[in-house]
N, C-alpha and C. Protein backbone atom coordinates (compact mmCIF):
# COMPACT_ATOMS: atom_id res chain seq x y z
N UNK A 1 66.26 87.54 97.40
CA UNK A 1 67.63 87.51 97.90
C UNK A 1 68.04 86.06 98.18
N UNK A 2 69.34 86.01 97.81
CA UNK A 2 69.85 84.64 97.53
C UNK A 2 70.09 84.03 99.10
N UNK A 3 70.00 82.74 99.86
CA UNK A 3 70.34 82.98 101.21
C UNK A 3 71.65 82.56 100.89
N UNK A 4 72.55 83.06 102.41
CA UNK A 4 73.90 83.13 102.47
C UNK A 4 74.45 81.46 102.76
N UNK A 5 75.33 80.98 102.03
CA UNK A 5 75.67 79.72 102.26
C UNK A 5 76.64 79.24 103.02
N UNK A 6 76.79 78.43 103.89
CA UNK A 6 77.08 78.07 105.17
C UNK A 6 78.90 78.42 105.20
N UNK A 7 79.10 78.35 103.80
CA UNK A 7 80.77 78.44 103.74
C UNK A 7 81.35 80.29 104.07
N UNK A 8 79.93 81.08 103.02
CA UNK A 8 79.93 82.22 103.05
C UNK A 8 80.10 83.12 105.01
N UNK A 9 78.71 82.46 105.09
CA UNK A 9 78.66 82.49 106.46
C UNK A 9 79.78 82.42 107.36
N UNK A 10 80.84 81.47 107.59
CA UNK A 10 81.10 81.03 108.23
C UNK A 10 82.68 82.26 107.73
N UNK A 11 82.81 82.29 106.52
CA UNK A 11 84.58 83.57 106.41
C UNK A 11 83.37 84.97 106.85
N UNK A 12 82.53 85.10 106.75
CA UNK A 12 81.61 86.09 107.53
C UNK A 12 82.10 85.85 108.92
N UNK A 13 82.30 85.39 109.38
CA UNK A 13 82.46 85.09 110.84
C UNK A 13 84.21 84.70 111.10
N UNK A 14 84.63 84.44 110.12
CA UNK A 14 86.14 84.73 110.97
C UNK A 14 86.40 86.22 110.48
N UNK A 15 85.68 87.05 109.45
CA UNK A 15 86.60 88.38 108.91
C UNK A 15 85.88 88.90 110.01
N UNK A 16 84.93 89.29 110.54
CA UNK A 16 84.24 89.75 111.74
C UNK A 16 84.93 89.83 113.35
N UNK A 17 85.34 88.09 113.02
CA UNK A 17 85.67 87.78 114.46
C UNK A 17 87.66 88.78 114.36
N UNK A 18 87.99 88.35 113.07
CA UNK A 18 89.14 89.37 113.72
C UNK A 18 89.70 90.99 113.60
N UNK A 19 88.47 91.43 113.20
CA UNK A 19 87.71 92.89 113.47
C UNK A 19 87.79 92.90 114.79
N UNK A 20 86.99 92.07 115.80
CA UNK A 20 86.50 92.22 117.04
C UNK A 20 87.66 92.06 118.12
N UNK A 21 88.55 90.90 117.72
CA UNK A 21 89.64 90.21 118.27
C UNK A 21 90.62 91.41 118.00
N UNK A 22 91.24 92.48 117.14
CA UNK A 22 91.70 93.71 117.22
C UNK A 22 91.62 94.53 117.57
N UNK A 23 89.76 95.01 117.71
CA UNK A 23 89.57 96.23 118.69
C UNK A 23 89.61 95.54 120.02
N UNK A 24 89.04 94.74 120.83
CA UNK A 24 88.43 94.12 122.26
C UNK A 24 90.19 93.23 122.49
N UNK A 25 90.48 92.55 121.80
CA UNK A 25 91.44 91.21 122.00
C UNK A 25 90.45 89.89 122.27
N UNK A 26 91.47 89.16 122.15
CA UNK A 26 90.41 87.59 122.42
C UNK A 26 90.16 87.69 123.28
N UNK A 27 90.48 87.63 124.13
CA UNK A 27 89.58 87.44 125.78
C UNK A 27 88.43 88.07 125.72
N UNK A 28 88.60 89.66 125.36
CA UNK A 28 87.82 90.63 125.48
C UNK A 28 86.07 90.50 124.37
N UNK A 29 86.54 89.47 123.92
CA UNK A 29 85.28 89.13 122.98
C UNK A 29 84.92 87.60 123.28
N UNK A 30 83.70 88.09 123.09
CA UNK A 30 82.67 86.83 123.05
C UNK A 30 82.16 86.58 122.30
N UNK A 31 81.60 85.02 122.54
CA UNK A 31 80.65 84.54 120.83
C UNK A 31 79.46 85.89 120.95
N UNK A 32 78.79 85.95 121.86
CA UNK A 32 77.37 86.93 121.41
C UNK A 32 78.00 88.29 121.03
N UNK A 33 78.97 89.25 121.34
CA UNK A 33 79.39 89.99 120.66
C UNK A 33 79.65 89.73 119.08
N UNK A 34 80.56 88.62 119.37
CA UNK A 34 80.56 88.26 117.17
C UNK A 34 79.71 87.87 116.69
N UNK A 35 78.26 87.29 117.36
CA UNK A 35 76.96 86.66 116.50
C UNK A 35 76.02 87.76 116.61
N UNK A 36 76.45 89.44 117.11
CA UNK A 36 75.94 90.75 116.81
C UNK A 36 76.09 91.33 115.55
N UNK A 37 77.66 90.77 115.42
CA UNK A 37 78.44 91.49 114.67
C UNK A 37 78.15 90.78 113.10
N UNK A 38 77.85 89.56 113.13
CA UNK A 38 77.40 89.00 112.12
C UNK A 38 75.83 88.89 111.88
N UNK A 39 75.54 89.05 112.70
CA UNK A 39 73.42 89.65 112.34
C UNK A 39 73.39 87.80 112.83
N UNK A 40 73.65 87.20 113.93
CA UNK A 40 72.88 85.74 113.48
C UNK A 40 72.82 85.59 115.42
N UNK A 41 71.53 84.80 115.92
CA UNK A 41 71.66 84.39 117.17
C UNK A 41 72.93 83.64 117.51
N UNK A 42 73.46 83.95 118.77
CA UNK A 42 74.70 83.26 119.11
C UNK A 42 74.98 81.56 119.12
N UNK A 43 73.94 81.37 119.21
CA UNK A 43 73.48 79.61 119.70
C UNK A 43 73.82 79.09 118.14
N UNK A 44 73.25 80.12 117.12
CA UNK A 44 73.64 79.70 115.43
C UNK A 44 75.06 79.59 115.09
N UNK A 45 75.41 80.33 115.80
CA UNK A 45 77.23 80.52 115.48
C UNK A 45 77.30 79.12 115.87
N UNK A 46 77.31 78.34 116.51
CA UNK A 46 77.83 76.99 116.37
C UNK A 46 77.29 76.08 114.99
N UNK A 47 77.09 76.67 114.58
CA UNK A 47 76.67 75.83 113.19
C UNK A 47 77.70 75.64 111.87
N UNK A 48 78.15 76.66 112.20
CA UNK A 48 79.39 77.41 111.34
C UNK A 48 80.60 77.35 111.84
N UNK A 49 80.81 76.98 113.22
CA UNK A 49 82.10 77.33 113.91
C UNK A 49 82.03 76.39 114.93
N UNK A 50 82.87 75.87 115.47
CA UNK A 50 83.06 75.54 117.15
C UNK A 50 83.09 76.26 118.13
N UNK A 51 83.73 77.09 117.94
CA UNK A 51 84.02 77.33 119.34
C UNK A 51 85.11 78.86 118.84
N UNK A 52 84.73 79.61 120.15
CA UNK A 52 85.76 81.04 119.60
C UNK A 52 87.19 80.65 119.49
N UNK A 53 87.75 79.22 120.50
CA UNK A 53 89.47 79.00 119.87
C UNK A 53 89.45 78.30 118.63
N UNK A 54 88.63 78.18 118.22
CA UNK A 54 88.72 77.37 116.89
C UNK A 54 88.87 78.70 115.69
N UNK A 55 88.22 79.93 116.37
CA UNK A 55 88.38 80.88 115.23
C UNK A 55 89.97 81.26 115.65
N UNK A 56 90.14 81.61 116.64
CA UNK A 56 91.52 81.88 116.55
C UNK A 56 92.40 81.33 115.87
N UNK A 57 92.49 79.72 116.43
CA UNK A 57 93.55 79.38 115.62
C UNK A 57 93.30 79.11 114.11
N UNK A 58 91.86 79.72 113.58
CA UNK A 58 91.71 79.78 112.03
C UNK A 58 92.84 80.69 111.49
N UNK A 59 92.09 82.04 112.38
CA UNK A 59 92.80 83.21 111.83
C UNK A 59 94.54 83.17 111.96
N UNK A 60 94.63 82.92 112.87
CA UNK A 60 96.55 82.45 113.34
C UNK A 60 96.74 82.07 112.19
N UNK A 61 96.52 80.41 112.03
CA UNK A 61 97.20 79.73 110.96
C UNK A 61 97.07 80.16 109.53
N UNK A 62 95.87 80.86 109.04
CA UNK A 62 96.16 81.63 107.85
C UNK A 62 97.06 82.48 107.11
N UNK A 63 97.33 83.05 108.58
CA UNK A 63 97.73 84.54 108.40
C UNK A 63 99.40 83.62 108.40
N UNK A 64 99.79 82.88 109.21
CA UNK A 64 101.17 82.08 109.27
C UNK A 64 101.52 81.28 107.66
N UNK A 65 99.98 80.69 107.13
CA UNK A 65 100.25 79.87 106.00
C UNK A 65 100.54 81.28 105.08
N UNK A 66 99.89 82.13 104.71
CA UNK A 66 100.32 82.99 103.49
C UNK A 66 101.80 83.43 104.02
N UNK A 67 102.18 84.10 105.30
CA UNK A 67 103.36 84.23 105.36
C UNK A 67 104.68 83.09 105.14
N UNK A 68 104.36 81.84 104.81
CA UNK A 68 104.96 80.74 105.14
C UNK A 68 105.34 80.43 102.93
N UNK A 69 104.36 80.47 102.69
CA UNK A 69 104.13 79.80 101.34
C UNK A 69 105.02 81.24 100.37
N UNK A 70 104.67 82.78 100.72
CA UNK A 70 104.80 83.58 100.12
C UNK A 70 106.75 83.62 100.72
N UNK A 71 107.08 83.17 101.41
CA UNK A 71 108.45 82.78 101.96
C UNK A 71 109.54 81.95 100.54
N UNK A 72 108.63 80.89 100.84
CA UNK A 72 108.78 79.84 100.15
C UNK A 72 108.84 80.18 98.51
N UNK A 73 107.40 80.81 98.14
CA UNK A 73 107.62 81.30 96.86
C UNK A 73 109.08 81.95 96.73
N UNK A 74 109.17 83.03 97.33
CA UNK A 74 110.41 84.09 96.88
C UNK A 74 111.57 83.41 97.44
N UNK A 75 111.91 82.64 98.18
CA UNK A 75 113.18 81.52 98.31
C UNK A 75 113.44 81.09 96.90
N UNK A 76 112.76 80.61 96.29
CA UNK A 76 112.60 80.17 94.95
C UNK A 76 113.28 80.95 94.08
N UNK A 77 112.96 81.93 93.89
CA UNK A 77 113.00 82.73 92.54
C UNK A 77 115.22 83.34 92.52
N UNK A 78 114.99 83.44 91.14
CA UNK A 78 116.56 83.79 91.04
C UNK A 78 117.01 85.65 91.21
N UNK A 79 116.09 86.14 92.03
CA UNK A 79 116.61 87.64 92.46
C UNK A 79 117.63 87.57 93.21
N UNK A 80 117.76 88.70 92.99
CA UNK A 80 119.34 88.60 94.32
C UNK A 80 118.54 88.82 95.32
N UNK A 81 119.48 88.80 96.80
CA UNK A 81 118.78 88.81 97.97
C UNK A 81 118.48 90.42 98.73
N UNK A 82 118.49 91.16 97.76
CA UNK A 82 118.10 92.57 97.97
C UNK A 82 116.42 92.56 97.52
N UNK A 83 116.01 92.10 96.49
CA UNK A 83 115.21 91.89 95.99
C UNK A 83 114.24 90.64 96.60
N UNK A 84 114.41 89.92 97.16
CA UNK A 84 114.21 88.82 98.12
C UNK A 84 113.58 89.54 99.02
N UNK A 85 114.19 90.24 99.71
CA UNK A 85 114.27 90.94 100.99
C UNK A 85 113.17 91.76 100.90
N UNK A 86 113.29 92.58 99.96
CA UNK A 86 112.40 93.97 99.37
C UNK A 86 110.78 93.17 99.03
N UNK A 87 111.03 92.03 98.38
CA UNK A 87 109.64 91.45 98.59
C UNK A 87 109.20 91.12 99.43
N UNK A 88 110.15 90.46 101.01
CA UNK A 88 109.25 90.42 101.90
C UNK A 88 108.94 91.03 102.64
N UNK A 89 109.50 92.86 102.55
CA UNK A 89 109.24 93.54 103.22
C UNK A 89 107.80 94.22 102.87
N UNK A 90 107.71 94.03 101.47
CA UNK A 90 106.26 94.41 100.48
C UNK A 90 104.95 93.49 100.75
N UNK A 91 105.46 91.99 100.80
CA UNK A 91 104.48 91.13 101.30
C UNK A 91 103.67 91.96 102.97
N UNK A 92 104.78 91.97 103.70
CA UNK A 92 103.80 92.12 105.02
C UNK A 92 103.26 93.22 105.03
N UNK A 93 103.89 94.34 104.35
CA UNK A 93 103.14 95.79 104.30
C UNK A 93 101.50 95.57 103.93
N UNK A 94 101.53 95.13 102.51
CA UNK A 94 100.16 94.70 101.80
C UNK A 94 99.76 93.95 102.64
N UNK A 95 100.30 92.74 103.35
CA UNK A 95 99.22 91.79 104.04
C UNK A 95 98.31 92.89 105.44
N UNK A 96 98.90 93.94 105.59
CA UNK A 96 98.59 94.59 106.87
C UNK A 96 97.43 95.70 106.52
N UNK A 97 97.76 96.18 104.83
CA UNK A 97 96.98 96.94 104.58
C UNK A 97 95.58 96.11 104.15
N UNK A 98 95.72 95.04 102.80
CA UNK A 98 94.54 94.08 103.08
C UNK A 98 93.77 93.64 103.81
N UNK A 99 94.86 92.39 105.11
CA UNK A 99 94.24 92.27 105.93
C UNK A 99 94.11 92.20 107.03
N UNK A 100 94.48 93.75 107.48
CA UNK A 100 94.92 94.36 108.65
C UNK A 100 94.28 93.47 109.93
N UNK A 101 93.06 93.37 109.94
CA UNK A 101 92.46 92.68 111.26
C UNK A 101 93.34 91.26 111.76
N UNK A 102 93.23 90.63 110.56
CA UNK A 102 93.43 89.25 110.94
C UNK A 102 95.17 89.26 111.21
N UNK A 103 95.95 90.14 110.40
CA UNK A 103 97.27 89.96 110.84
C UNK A 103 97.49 90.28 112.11
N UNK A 104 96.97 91.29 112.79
CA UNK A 104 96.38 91.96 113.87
C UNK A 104 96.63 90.60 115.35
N UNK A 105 95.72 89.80 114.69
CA UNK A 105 95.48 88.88 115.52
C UNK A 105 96.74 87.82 115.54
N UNK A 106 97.09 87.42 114.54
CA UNK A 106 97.92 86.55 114.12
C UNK A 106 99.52 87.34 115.13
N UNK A 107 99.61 88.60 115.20
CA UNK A 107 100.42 88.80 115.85
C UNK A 107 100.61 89.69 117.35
N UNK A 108 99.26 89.47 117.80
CA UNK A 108 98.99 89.52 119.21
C UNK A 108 98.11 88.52 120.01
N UNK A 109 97.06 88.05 119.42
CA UNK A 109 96.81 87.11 120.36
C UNK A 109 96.96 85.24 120.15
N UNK A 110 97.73 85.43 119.06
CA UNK A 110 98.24 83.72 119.45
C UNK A 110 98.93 83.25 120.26
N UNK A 111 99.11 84.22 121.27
CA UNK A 111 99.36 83.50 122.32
C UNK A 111 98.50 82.50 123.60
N UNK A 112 97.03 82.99 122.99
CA UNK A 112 95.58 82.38 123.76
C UNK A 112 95.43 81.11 123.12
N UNK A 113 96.49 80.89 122.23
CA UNK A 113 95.76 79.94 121.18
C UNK A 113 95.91 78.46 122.47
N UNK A 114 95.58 77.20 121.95
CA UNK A 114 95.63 76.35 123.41
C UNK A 114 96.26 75.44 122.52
N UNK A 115 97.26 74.18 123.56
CA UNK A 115 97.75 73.33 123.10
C UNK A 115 96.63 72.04 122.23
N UNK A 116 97.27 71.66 121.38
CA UNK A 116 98.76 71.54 120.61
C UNK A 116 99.07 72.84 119.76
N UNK A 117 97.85 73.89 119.43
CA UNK A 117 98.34 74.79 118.07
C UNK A 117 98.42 75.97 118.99
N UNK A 118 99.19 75.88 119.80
CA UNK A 118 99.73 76.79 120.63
C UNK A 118 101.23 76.59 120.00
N UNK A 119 101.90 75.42 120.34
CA UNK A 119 103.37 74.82 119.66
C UNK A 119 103.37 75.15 118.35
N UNK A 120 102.26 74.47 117.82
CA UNK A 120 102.27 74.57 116.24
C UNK A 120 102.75 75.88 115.66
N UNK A 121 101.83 76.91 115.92
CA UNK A 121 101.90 78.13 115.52
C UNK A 121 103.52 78.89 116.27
N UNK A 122 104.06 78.56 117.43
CA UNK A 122 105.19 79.06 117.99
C UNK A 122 106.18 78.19 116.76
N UNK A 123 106.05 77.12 116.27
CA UNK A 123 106.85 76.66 115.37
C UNK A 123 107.17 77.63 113.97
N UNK A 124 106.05 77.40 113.63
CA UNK A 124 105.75 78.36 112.18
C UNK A 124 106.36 79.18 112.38
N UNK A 125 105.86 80.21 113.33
CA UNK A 125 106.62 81.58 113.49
C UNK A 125 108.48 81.59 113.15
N UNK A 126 108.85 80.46 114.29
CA UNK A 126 110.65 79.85 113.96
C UNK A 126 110.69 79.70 112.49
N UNK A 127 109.72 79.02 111.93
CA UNK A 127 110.36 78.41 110.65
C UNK A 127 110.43 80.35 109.78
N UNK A 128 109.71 81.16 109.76
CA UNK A 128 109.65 81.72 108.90
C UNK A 128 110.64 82.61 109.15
N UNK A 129 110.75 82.82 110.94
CA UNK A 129 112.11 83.66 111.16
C UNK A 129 113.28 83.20 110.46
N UNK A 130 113.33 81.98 110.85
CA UNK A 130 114.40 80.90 109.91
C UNK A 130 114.92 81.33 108.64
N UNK A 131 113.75 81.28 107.56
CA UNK A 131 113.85 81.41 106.21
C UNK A 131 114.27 82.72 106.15
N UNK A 132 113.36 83.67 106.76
CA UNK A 132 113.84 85.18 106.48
C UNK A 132 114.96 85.79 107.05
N UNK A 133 115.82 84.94 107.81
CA UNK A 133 117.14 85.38 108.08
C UNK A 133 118.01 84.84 107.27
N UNK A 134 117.90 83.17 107.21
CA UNK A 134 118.78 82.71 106.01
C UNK A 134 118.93 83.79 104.81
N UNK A 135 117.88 84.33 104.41
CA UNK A 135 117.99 85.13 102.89
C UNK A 135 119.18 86.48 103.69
N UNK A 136 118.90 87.15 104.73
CA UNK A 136 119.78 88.06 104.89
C UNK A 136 121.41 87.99 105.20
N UNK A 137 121.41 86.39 105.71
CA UNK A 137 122.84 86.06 105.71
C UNK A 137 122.93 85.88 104.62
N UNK A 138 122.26 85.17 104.25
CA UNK A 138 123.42 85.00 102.34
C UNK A 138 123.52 86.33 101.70
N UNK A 139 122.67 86.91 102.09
CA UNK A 139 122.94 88.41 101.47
C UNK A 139 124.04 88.94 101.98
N UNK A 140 124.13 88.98 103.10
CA UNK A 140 125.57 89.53 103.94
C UNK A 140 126.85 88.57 103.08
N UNK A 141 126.53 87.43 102.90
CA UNK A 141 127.93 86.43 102.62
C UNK A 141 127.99 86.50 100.67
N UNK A 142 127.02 87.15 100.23
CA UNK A 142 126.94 87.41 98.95
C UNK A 142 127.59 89.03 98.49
N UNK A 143 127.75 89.85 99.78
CA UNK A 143 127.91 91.74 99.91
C UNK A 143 126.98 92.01 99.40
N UNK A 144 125.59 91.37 99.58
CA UNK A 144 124.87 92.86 99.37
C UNK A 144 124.59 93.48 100.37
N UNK A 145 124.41 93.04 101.56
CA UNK A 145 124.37 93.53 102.81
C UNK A 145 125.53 93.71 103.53
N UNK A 146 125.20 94.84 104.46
CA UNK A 146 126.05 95.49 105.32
C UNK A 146 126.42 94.04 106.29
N UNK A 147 127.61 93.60 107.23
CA UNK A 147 127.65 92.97 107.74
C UNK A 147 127.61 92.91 109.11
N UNK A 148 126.33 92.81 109.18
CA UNK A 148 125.27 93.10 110.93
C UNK A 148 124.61 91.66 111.43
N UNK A 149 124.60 91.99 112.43
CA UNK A 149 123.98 90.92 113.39
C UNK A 149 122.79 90.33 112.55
N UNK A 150 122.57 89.52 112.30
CA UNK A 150 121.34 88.78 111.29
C UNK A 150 120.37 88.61 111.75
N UNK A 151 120.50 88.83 113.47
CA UNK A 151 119.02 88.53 114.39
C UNK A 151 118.54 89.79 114.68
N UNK A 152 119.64 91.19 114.66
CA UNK A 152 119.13 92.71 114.88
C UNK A 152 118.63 93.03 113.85
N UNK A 153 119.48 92.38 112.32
CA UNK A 153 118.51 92.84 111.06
C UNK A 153 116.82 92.38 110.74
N UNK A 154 117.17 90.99 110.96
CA UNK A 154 115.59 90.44 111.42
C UNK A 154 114.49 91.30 111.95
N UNK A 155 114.46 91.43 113.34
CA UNK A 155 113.66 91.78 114.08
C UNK A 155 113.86 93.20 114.17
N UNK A 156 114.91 93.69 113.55
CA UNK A 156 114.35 95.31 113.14
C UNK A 156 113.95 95.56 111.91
N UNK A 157 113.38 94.78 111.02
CA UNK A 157 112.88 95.03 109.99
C UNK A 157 111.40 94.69 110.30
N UNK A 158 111.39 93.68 111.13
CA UNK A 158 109.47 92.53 111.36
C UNK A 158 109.23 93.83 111.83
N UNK A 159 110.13 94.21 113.28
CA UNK A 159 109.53 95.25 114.10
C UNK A 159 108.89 96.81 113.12
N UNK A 160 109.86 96.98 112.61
CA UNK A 160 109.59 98.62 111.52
C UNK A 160 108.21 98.27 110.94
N UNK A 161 107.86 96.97 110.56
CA UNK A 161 106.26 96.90 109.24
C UNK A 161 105.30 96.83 110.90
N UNK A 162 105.44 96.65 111.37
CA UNK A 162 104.51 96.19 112.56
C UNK A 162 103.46 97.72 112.79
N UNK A 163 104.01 98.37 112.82
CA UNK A 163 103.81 99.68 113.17
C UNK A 163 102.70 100.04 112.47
N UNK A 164 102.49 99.63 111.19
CA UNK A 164 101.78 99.67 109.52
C UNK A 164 100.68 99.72 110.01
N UNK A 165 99.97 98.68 110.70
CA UNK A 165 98.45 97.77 111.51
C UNK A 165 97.89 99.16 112.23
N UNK A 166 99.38 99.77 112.67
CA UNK A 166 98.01 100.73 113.31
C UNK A 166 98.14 102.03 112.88
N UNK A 167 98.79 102.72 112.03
CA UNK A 167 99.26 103.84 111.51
C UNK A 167 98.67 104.29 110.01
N UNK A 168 98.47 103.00 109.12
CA UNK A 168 98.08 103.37 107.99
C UNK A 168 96.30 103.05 107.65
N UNK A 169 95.93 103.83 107.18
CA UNK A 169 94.80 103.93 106.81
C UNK A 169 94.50 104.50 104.96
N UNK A 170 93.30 103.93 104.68
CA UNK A 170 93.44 104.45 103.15
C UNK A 170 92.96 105.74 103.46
N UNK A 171 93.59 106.79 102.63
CA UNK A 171 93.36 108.25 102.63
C UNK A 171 94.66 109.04 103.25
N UNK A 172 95.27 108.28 103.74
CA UNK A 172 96.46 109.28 104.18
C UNK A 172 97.04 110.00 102.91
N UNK A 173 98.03 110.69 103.37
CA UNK A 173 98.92 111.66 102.57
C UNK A 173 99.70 110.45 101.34
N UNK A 174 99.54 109.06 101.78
CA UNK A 174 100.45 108.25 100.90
C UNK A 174 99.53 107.20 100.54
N UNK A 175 100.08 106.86 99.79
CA UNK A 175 99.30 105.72 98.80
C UNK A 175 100.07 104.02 99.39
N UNK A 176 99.44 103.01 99.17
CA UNK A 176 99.90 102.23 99.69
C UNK A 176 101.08 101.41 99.16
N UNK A 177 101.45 101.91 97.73
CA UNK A 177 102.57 101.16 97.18
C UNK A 177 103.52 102.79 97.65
N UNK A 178 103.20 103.61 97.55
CA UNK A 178 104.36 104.56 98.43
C UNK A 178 104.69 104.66 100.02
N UNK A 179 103.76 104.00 100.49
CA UNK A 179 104.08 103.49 101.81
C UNK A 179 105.28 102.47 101.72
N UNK A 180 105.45 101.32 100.83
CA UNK A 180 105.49 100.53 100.71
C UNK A 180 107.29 100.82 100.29
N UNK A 181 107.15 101.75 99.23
CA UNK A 181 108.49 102.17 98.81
C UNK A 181 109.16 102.85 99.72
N UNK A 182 109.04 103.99 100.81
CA UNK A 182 108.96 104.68 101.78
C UNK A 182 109.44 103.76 102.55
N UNK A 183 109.40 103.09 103.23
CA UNK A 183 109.85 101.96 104.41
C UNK A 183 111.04 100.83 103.68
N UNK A 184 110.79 100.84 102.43
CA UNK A 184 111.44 99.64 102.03
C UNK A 184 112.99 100.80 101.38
N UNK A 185 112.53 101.83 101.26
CA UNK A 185 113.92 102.59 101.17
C UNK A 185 114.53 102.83 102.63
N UNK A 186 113.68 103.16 104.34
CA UNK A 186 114.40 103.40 105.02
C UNK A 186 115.00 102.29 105.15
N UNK A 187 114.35 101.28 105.35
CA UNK A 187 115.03 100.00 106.00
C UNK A 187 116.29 99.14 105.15
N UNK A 188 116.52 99.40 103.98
CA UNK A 188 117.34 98.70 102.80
C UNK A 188 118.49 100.10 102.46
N UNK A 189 117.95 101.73 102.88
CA UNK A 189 119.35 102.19 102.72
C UNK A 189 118.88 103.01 103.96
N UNK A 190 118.07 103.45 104.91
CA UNK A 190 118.25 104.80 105.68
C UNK A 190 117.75 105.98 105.23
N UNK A 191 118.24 107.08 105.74
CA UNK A 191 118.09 108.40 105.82
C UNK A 191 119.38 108.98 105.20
N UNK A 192 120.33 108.32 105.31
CA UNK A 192 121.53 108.84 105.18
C UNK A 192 121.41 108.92 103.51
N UNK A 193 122.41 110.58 102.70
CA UNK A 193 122.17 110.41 101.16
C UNK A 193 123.39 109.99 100.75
C-alpha cells in the first residue's frame, strides 16, 4: 500500500473537518475529534494543518472562491438574465448536493472565523450578493423579471436553496437535476399555472 501523501492527507482533513464542523459546529469540535476522524494522532495533525482556524477559514474561502469565480463565469456569458439566474440557482443546488459539508460550514460558521479573514470573507459574501443582484436588476430593467424589490428577490432565492443542505439526500423520491428543475421552476415562475 502506497503511503498517503502529505497533500492527500491534509484535503483528508479539511473534507473530514467539515463533516465534523456540520454535525458538532466549530466550537463543538476539536483537533482530537478530527485526528479520530482521520485515523492519525492529534499532535500529527499539525503537520498538515495549523491550527483548527486555519481549517475553517480553508473551508470558508473555498466554498466563497467557487461561488465567486462561477459568478463571474456566468456574468460573462451572452444568456439572457433568466438563464443567468437559473444557473445560479443550479450552481448552489449542486454545490450543496456535492459538497454539502463544506457549504454547510461556509454558511454557518464563518462567523468564528478571526480577524483579518473574518472581514475578508464578510466582503466576499457583499461582493457576490452584489453580482447576483446586479444580474436580477438588469433582468427587471431588461422585462424579464417581474418588478420587485431586488434585495427580497435576492435573499428569497439564497434563502429557498439553503434548505437543500439539510433536506436532500441521494435516494429520495427525486433525482438531483429534478431537484434542481423543481426549485428553479418554483422560484423563476411559482405554483401559479
Amino acid at each position: 500500500m502506497l503511503p498517503i501523501r502529505k497533500s492527500n492527507k491534509r484535503q483528508l482533513i479539511l473534507e473530514e473537518a467539515a463533516k465534523l464542523f456540520r454535525q458538532k459546529g466549530f466550537s463543538g469540535t476539536s483537533m482530537r475529534d478530527l485526528a479520530g476522524e482521520v485515523g492519525i494522532e492529534a499532535a500529527s495533525m499539525y503537520n498538515h494543518i495549523k491550527s483548527k482556524d486555519e481549517i475553517l477559514e480553508l473551508i470558508c474561502f473555498r466554498v466563497s472562491s467557487t461561488y465567486i469565480s462561477q459568478l463571474a463565469e456566468i456574468e460573462s456569458t451572452e444568456a439572457s438574465f433568466v438563464e443567468k439566474i437559473t444557473a445560479l440557482i443550479r450552481l448552489h443546488i449542486r454545490l450543496m448536493i456535492e459538497d454539502g459539508a463544506a457549504v454547510s460550514v461556509g454558511n454557518h460558521d464563518w462567523k468564528y472565523l478571526r480577524e483579518p479573514a473574518l472581514t475578508e470573507f464578510k466582503q466576499a459574501r457583499k461582493q457576490y450578493e452584489k453580482g447576483f443582484a446586479a444580474l436580477i436588476e438588469q433582468g427587471i430593467a431588461a422585462g424579464e423579471f417581474q418588478p420587485v424589490n431586488v434585495s427580497v428577490a435576492l435573499f428569497t432565492i439564497l434563502s429557498a436553496v439553503r434548505w437543500v443542505e439539510l433536506w436532500y439526500r441521494p435516494g429520495r423520491e427525486l433525482s438531483a437535476e429534478e431537484l434542481e428543475d423543481n426549485i428553479v421552476t418554483m422560484l423563476l415562475s411559482g405554483l401559479k399555472k
